[in-house]
Protein backbone atom coordinates (compact mmCIF):
# COMPACT_ATOMS: atom_id res chain seq x y z
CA UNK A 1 88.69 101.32 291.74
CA UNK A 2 92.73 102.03 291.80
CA UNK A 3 94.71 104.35 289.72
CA UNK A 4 95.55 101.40 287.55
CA UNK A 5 92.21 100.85 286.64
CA UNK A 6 91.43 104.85 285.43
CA UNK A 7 94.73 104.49 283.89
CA UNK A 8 94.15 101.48 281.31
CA UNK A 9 90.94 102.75 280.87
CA UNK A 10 92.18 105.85 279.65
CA UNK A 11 94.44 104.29 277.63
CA UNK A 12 91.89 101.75 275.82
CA UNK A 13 90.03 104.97 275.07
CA UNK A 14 92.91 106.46 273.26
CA UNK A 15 93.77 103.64 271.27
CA UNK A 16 90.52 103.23 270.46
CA UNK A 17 89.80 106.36 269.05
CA UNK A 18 93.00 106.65 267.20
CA UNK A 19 96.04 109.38 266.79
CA UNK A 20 94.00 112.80 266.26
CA UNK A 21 90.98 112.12 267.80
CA UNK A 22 90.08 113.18 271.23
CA UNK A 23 87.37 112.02 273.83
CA UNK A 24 86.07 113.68 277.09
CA UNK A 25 87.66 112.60 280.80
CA UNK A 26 83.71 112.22 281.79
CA UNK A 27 83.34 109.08 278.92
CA UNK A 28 86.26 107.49 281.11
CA UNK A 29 84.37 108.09 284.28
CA UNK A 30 81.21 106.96 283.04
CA UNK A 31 82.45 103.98 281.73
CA UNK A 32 83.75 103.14 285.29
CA UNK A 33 81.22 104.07 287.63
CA UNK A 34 77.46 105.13 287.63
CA UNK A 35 78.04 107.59 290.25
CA UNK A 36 81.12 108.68 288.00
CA UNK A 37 81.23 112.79 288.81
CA UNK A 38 83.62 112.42 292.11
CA UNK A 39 86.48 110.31 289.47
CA UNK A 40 86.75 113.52 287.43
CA UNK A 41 89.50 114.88 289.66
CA UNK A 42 91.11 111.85 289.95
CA UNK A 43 90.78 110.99 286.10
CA UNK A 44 92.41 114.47 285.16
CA UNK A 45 95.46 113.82 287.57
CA UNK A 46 96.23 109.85 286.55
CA UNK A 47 95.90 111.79 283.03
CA UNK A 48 98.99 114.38 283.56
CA UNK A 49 100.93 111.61 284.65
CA UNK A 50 100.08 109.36 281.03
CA UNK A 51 103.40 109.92 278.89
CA UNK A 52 101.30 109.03 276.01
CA UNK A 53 98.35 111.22 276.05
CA UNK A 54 98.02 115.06 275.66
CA UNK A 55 95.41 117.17 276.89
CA UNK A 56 93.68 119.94 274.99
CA UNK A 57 91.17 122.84 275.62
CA UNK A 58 89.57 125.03 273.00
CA UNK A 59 91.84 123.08 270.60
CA UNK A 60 95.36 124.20 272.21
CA UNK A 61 97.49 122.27 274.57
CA UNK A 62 96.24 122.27 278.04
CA UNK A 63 97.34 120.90 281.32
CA UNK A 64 94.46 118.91 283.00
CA UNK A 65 95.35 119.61 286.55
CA UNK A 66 94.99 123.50 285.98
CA UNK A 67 92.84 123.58 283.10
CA UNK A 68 89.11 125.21 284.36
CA UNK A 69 86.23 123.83 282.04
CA UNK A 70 86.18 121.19 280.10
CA UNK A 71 89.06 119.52 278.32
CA UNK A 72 89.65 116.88 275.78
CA UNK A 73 92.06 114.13 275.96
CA UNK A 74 94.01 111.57 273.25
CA UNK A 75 96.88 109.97 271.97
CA UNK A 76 100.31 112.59 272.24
């Protein structure tokens, strides 16, 4: 699996749920692997790096490399 691939798959995601809604960085990694806990690093980082997503925690901006716990992601 490359970078590529967690990054178009995050992407479909967002488009697919539309401006305003959100979905968790473990959907992505499920969606991509069965054994899909070890991409949740990797998923967070190819996230920061998406212009056109935005992560959130609690409902508040968020930065997915630092955020601890668990953090939502969509369209920015």
């Amino acid at each position: 699996m490359t970078d590529d691939d967690i990054a178009v798959t995050l992407r479909a995601f967002a488009l697919q749920r539309g401006p305003g809604k959100t979905f968790c960085p473990s959907e992505v990694a499920r969606a991509l692997s069965s054994d899909w806990r070890p991409l949740m690093q990797r998923i967070r980082e190819i996230a920061a790096t998406q212009p056109d997503l935005k992560a959130t925690q609690k409902g508040r901006p968020a930065d997915p490399l630092t955020a601890s716990g668990p953090i939502r992601l969509g369209l920015a």
